[in-house]
N, C-alpha and C. Protein backbone atom coordinates (compact mmCIF):
# COMPACT_ATOMS: atom_id res chain seq x y z
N UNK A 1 -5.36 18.59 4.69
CA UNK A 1 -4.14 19.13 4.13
C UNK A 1 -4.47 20.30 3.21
N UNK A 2 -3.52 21.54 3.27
CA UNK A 2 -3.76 22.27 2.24
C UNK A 2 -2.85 22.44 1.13
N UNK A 3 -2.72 23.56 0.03
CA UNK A 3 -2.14 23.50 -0.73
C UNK A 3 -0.37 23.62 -0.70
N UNK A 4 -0.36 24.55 1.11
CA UNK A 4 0.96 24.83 1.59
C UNK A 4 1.65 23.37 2.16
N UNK A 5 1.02 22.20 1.77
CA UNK A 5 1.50 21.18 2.66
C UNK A 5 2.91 21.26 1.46
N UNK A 6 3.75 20.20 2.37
CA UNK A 6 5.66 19.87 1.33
C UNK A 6 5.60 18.41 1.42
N UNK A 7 4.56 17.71 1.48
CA UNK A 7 4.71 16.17 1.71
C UNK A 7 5.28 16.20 0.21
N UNK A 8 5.96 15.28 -0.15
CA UNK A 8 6.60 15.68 -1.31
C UNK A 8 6.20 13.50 -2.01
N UNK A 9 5.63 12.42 -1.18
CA UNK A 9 5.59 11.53 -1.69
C UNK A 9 3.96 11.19 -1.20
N UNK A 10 3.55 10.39 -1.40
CA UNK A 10 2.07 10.11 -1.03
C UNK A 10 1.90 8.35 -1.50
N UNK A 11 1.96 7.83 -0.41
CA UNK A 11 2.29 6.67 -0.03
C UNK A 11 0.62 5.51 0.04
N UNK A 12 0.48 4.80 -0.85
CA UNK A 12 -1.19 3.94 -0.72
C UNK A 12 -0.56 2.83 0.06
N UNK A 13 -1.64 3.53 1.46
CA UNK A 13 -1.36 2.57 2.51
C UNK A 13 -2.69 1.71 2.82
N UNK A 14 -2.48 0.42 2.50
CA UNK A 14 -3.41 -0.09 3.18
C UNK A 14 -3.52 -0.96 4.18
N UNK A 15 -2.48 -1.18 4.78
CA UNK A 15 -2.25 -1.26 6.32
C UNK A 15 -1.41 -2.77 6.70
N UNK A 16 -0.80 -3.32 5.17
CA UNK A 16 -0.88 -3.82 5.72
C UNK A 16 1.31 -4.36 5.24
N UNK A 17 1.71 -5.05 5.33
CA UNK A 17 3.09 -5.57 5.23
C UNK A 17 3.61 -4.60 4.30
N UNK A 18 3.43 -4.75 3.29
CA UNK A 18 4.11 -4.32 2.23
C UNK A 18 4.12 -2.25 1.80
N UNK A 19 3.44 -2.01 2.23
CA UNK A 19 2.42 -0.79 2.37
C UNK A 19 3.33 0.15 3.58
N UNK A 20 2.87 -1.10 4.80
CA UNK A 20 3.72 -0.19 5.82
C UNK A 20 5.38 0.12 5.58
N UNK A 21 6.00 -1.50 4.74
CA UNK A 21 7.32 -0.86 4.63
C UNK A 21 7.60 -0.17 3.71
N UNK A 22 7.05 0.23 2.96
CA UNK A 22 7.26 1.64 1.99
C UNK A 22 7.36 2.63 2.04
N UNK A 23 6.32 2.90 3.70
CA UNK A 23 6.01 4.12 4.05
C UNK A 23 7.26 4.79 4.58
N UNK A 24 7.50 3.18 5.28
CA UNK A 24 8.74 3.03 6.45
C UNK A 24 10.49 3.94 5.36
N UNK A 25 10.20 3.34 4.35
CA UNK A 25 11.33 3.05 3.20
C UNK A 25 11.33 4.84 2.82
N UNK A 26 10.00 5.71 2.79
CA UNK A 26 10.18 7.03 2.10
C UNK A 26 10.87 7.76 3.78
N UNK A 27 10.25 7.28 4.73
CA UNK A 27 10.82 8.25 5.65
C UNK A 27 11.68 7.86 6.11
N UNK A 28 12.62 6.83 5.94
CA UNK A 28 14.27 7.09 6.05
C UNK A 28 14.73 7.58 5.02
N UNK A 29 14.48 7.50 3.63
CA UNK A 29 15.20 8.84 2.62
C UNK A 29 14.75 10.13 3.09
N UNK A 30 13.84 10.63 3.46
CA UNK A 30 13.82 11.74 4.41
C UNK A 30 13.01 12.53 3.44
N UNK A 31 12.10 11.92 2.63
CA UNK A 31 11.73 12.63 1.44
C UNK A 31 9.51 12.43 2.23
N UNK A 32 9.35 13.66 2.50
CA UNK A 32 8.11 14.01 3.48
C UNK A 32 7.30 13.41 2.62
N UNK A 33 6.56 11.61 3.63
CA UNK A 33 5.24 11.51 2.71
C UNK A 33 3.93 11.40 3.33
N UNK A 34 2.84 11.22 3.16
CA UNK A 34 1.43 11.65 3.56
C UNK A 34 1.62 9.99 3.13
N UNK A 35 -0.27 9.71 3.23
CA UNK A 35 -0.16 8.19 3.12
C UNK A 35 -2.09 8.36 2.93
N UNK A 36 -2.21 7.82 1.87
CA UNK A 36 -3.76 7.39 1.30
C UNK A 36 -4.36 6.15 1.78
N UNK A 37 -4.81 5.70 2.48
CA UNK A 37 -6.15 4.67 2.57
C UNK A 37 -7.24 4.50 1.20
N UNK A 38 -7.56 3.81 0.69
CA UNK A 38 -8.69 3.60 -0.25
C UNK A 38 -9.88 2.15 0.46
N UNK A 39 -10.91 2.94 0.94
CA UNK A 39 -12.21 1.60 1.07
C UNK A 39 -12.89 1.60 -0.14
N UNK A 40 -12.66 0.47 -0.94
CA UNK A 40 -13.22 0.08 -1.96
C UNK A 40 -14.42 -0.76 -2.27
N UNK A 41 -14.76 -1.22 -0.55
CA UNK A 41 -15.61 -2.38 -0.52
C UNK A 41 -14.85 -3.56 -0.11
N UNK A 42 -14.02 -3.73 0.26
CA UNK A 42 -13.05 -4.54 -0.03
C UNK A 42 -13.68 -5.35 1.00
N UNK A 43 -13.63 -6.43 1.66
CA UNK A 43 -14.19 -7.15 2.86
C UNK A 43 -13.33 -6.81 3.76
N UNK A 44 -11.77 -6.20 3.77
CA UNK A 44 -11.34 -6.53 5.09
C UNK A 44 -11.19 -4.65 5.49
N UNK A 45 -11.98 -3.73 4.61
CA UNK A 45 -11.41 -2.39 4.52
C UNK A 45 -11.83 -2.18 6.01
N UNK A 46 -12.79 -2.56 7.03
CA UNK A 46 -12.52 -1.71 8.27
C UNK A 46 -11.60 -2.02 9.01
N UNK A 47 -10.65 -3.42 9.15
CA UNK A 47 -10.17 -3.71 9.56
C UNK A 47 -8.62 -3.15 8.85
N UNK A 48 -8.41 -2.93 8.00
CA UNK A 48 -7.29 -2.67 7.04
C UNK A 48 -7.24 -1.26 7.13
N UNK A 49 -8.44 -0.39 7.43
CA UNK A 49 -8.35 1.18 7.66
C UNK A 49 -7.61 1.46 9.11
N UNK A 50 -7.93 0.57 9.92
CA UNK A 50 -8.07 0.46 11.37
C UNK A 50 -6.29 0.27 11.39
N UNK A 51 -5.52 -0.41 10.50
CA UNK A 51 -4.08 -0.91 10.58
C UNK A 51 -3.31 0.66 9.97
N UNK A 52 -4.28 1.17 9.09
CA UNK A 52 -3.37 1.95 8.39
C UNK A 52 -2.97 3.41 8.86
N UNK A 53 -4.03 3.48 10.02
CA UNK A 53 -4.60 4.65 10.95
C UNK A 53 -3.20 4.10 11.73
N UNK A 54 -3.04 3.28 12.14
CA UNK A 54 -1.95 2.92 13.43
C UNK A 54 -0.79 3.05 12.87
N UNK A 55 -0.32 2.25 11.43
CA UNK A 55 0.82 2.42 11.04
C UNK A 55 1.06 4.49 10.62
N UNK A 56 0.22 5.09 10.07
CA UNK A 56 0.65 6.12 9.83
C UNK A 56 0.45 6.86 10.65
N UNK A 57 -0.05 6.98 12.37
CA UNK A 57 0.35 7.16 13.65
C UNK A 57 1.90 7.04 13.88
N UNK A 58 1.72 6.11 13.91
CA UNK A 58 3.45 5.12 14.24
C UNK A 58 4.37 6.58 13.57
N UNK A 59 4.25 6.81 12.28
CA UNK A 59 5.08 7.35 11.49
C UNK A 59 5.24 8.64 11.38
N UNK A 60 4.12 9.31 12.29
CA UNK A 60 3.79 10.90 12.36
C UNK A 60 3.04 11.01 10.97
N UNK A 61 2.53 10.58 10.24
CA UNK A 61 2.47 10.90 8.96
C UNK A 61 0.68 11.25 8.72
N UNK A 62 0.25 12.48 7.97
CA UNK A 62 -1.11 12.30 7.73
C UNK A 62 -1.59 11.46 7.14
N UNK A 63 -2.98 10.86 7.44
CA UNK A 63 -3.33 9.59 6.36
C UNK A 63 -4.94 10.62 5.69
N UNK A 64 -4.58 10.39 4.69
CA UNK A 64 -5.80 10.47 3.76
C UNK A 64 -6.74 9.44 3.64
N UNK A 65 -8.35 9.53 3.97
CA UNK A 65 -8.93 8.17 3.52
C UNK A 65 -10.33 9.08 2.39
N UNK A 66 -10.41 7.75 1.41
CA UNK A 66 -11.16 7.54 0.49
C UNK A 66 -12.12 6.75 0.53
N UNK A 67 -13.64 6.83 0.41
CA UNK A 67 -14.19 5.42 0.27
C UNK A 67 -14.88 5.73 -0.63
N UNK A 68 -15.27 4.32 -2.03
CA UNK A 68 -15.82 4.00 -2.89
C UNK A 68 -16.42 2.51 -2.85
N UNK A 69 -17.59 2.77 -3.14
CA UNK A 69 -18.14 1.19 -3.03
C UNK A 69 -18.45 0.60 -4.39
N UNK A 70 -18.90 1.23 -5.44
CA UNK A 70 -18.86 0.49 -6.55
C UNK A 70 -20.65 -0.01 -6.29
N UNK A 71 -20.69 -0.79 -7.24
CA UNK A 71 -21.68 -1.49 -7.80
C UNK A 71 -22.06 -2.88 -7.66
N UNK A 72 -20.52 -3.31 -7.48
CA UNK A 72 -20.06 -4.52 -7.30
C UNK A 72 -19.62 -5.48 -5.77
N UNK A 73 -20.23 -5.94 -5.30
CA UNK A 73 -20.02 -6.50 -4.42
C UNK A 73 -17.89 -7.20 -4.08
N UNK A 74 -17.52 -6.70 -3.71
CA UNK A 74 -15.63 -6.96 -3.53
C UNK A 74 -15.72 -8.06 -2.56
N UNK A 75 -15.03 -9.62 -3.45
CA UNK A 75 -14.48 -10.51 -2.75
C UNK A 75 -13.43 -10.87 -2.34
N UNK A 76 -13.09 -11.78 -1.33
CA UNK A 76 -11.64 -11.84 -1.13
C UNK A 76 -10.93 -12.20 -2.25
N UNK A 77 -9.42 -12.36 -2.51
CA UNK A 77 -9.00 -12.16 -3.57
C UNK A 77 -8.59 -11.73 -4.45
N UNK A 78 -8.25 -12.41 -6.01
CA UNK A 78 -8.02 -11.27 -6.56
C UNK A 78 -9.27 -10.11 -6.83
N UNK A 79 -8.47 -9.00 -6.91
CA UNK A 79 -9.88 -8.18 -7.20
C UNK A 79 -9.62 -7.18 -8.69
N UNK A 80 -9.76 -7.30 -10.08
CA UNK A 80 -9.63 -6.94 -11.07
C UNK A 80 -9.31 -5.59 -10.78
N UNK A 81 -8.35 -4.64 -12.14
CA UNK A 81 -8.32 -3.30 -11.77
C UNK A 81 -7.84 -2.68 -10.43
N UNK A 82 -7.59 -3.83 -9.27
CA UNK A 82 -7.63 -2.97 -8.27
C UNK A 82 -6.24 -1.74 -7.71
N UNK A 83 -5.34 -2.16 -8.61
CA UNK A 83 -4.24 -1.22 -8.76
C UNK A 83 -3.79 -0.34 -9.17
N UNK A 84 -4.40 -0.25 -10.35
CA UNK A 84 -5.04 0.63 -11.74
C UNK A 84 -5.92 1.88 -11.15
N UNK A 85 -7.11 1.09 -10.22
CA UNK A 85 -7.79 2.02 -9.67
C UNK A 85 -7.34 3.04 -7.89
N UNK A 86 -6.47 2.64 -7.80
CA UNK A 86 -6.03 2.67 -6.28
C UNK A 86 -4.49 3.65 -6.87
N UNK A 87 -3.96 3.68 -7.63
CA UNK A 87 -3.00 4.72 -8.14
C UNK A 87 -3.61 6.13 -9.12
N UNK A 88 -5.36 5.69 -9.36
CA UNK A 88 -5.39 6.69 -10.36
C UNK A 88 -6.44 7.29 -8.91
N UNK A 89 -6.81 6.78 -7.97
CA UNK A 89 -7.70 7.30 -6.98
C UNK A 89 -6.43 8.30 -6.49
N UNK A 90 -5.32 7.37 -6.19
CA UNK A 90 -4.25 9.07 -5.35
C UNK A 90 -3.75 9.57 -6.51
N UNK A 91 -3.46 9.88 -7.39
CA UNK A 91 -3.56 10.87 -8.34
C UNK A 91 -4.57 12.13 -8.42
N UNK A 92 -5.43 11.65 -8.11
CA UNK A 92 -6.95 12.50 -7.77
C UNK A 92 -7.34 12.93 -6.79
N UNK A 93 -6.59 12.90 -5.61
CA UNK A 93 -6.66 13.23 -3.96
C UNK A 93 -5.33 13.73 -3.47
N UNK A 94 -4.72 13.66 -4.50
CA UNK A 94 -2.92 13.69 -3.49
C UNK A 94 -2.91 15.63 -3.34
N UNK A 95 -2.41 15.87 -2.15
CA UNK A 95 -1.84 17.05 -2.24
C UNK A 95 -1.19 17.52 -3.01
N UNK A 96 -1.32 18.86 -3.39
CA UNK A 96 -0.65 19.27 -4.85
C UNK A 96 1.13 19.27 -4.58
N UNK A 97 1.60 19.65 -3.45
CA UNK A 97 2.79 19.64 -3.49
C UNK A 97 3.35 17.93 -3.80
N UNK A 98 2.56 16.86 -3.89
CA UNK A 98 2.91 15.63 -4.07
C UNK A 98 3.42 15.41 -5.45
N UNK A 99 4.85 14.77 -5.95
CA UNK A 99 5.28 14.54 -7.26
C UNK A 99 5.68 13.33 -7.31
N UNK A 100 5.21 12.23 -6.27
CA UNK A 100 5.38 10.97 -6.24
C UNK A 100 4.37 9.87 -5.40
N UNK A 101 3.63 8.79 -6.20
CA UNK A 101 2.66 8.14 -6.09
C UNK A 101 3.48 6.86 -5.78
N UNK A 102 3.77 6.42 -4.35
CA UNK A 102 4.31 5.23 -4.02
C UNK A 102 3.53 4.22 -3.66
N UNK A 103 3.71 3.00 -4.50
CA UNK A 103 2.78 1.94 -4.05
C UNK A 103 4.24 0.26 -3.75
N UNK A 104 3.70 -0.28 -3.24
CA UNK A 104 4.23 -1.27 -2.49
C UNK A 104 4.47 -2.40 -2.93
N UNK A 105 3.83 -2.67 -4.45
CA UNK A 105 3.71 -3.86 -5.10
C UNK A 105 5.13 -4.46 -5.09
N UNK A 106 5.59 -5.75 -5.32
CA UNK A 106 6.56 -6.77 -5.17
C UNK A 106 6.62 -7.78 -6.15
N UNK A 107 7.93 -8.39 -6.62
CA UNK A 107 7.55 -9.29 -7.44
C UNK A 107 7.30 -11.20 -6.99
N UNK A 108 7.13 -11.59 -7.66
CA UNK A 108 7.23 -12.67 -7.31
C UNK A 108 5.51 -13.61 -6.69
N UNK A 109 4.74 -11.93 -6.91
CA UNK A 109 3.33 -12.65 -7.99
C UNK A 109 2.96 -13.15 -9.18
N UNK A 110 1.70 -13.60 -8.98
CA UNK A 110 0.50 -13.72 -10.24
C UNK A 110 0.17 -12.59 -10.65
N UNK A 111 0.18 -11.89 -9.78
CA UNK A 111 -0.91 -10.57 -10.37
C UNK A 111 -0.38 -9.92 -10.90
N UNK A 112 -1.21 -9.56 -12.26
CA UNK A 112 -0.77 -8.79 -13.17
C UNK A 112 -0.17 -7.67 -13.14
N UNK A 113 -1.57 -6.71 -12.06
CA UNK A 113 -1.40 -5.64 -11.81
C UNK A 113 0.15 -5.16 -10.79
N UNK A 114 0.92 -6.30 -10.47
CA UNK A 114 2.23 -5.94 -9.52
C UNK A 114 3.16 -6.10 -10.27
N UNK A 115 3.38 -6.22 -11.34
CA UNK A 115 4.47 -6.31 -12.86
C UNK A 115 4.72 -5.10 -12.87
N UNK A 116 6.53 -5.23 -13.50
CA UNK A 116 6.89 -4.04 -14.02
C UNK A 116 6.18 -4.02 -15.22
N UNK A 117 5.91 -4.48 -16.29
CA UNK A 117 5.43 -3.99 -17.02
C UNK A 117 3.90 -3.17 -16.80
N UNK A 118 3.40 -3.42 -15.98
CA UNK A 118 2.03 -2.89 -15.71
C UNK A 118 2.37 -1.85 -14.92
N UNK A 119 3.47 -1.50 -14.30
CA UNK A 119 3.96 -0.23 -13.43
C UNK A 119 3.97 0.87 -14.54
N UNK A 120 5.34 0.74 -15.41
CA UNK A 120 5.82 1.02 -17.06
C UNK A 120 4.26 1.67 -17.64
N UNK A 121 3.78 0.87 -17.27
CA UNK A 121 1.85 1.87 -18.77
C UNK A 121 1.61 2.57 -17.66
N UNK A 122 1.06 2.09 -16.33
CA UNK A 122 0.71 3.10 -15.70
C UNK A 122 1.24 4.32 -15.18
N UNK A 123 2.70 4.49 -15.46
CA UNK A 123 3.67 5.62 -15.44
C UNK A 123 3.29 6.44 -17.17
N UNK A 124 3.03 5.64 -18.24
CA UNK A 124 3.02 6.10 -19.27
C UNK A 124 1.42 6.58 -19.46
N UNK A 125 0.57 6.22 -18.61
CA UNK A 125 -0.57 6.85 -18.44
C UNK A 125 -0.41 7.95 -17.75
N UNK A 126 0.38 8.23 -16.62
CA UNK A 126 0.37 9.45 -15.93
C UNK A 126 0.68 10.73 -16.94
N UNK A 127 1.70 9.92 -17.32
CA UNK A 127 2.29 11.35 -18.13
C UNK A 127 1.56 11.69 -19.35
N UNK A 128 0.79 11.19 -19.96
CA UNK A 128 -0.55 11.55 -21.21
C UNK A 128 -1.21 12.17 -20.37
N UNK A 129 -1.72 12.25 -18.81
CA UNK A 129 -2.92 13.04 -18.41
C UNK A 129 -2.09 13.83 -17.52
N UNK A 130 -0.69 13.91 -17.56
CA UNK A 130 -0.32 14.76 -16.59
C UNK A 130 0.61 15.69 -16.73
N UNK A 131 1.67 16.80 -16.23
CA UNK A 131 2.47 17.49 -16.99
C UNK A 131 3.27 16.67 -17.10
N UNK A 132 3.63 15.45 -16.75
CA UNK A 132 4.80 14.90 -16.55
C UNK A 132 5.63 14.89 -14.98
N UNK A 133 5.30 15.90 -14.45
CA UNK A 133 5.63 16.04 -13.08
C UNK A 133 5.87 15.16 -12.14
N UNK A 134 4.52 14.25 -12.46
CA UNK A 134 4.06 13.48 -11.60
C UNK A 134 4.30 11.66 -11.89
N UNK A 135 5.26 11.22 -10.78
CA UNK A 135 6.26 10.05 -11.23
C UNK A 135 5.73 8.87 -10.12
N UNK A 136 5.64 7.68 -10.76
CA UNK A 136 4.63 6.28 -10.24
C UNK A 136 5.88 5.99 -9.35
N UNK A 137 5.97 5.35 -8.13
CA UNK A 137 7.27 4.62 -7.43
C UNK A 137 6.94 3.35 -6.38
N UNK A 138 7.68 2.50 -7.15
CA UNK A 138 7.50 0.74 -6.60
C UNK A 138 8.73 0.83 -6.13
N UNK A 139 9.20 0.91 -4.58
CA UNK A 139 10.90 0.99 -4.33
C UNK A 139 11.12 -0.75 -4.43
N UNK A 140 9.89 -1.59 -4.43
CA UNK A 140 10.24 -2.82 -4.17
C UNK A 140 9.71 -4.04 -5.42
N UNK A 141 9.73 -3.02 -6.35
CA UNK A 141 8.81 -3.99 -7.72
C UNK A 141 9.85 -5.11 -7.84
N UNK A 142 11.17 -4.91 -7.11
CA UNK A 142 12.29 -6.06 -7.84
C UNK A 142 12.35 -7.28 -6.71
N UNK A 143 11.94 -6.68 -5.44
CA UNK A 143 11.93 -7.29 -4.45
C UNK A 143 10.84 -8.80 -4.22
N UNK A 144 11.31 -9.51 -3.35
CA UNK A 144 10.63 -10.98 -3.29
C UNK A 144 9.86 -10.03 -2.00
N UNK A 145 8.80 -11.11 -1.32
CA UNK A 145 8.52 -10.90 0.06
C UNK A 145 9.41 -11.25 1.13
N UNK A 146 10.24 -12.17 1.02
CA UNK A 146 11.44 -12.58 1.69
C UNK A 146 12.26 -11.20 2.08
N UNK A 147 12.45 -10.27 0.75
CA UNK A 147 13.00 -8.75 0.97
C UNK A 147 12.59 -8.52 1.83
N UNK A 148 11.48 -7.98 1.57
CA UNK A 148 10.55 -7.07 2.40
C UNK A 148 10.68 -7.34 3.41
N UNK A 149 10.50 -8.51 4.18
CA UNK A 149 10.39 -9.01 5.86
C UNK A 149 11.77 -8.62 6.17
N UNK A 150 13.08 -9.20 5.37
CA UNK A 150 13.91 -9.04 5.74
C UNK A 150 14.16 -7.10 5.93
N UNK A 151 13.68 -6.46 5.32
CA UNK A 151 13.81 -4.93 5.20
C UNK A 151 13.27 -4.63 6.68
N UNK A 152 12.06 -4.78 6.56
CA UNK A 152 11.19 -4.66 8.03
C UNK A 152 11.67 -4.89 9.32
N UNK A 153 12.81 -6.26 9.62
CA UNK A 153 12.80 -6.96 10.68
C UNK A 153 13.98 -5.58 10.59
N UNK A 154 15.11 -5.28 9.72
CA UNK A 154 16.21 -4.48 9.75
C UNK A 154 15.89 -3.28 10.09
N UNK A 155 14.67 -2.60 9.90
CA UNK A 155 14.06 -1.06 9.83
C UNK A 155 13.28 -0.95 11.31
N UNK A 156 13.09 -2.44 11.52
CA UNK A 156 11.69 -2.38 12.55
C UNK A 156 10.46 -1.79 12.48
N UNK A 157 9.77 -2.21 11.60
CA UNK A 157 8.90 -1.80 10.46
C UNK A 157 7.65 -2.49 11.53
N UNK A 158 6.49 -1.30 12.07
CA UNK A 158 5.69 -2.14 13.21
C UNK A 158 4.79 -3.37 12.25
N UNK A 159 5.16 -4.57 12.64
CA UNK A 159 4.54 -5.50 11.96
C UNK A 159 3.20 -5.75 12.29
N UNK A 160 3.84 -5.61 14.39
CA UNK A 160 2.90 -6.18 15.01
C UNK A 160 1.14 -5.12 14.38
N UNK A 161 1.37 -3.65 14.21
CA UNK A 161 0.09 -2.84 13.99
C UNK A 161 -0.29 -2.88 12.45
N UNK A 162 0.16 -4.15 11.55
CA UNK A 162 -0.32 -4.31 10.17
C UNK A 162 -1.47 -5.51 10.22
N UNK A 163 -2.07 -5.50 9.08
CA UNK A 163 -3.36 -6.31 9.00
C UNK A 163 -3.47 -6.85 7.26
N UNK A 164 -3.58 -8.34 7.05
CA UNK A 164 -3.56 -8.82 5.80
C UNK A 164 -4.02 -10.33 5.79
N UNK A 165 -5.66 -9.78 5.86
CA UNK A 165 -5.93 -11.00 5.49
C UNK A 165 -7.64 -10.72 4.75
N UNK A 166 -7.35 -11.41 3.23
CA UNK A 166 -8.06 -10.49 2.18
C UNK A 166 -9.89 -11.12 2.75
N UNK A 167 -10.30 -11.99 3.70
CA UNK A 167 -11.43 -11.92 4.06
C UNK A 167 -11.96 -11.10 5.51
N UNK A 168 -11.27 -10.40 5.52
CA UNK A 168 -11.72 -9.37 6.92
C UNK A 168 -12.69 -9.69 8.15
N UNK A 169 -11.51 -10.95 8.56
CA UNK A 169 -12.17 -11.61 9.61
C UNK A 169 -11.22 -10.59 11.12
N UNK A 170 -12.14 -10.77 11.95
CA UNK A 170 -11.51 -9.96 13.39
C UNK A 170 -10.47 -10.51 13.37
N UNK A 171 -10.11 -12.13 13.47
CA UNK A 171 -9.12 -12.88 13.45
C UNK A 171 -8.57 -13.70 12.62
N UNK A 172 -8.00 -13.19 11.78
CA UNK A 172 -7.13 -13.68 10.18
C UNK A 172 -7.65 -15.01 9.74
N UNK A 173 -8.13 -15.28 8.55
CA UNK A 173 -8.96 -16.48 8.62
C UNK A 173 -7.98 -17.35 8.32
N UNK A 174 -6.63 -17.23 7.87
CA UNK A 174 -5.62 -18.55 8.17
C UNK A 174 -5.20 -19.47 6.75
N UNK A 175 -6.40 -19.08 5.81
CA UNK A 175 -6.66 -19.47 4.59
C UNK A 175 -6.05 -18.96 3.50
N UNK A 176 -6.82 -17.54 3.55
CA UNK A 176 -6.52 -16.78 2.02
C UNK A 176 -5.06 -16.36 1.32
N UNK A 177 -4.81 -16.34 0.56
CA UNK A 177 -2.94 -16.06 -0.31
C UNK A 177 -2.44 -15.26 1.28
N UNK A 178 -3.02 -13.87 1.53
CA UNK A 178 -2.62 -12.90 2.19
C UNK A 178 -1.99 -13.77 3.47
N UNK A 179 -3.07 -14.06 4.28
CA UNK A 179 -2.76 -14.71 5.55
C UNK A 179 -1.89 -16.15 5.21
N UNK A 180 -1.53 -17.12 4.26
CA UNK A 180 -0.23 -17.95 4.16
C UNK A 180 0.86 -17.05 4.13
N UNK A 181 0.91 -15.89 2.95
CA UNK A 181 1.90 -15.22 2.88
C UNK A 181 2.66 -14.85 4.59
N UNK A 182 1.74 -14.15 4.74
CA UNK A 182 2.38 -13.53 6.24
C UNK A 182 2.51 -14.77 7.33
N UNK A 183 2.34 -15.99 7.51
CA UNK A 183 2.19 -16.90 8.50
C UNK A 183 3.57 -17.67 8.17
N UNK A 184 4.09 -17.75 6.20
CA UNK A 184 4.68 -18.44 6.37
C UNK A 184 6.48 -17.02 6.61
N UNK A 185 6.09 -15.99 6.39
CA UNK A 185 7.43 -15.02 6.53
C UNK A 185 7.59 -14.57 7.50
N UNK A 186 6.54 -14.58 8.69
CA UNK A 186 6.61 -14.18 9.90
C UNK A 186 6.79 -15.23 10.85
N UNK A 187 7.21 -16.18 10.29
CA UNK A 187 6.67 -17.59 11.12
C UNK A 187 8.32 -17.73 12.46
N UNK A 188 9.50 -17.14 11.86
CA UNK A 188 10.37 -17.30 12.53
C UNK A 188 10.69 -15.96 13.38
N UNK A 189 9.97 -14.94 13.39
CA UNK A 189 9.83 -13.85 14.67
C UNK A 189 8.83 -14.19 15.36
N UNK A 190 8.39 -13.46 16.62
CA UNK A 190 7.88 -13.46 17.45
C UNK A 190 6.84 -12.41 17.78
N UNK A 191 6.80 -12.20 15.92
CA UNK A 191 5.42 -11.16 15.30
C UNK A 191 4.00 -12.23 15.20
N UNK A 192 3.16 -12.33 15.57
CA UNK A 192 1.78 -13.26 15.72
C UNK A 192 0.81 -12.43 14.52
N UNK A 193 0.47 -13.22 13.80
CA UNK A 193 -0.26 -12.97 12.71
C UNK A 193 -2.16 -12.41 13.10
């Protein structure tokens, strides 16, 4: 991408439910977005790069990818910082015409990092390092996952080309938060996990 790009949102896709319908969610407002990948180490990142390549196919949309490995060996799970670091990574890669950092988070976690209040600082961090320009967007911070599926099944949001399961097995290990989540919201379509 160059500086003449007009993507005007920049979407952290990581391939997988929640991610894709966001992407899904900026390009029916009609507001042009690009879409970031981050490999962090993560265990399931080739498989999760591999989803995010298809969903932002699907969408016409360029995908940006990043990889960082850290120091630290990344387990399934929670993974500390990892939201913190994955909004301040596209801040630092986004095309300049970009004035909106969309991430996918939902409520009706544990995790810290998917709180409005943790959205709230990290918007109030942007704007200390930034002109202000540049605005954080959760279209679904209020939303359950129940939303979301229900958004998806209404949008036709490709389910079948998403991937979420936080031990990056070829075939979803059936276990982890990720893979219940999706087994038990997908369980009444004829989307196969």
């Amino acid at each position: 991408m160059t500086a003449a790009d007009t993507h005007e949102v920049l979407v952290l896709l990581s391939g997988g439910i929640d991610s894709a319908a966001c992407l899904d969610f900026y390009k029916e407002l009609g507001r042009p977005p690009c879409a970031l990948f981050v490999d962090y180490g993560q265990p399931a990142a080739r498989l999760e790069a591999d989803a995010a390549k298809s969903v932002a196919a699907h969408y016409s949309v360029p995908l940006l990818s990043l990889k960082w490995h850290g120091c630290q060996t990344k387990r399934a799970g929670l993974i500390p910082g990892r939201n913190c670091f994955l909004i301040s990574a596209a801040v630092m890669e986004r095309p300049s015409s970009v004035s909106v950092i969309a991430i996918g988070v939902h409520s009706g976690t544990n995790y810290p990092d998917c709180s409005e209040s943790f959205l709230d600082t990290m918007q109030a961090a942007l704007n200390a390092s930034e002109d202000r320009s540049l605005q954080l967007a959760a279209p679904f911070a209020t939303w359950t996952k129940p939303d979301i599926i229900a958004y998806c099944r209404t949008r036709s949001v490709p389910l079948h080309l998403t991937y979420s399961c936080e031990r990056g097995t070829q075939t979803p290990c059936g276990y982890c938060l990720s893979c219940k989540d999706r087994r038990s919201f997908l369980a009444s379509t004829s989307i196969h996990s």
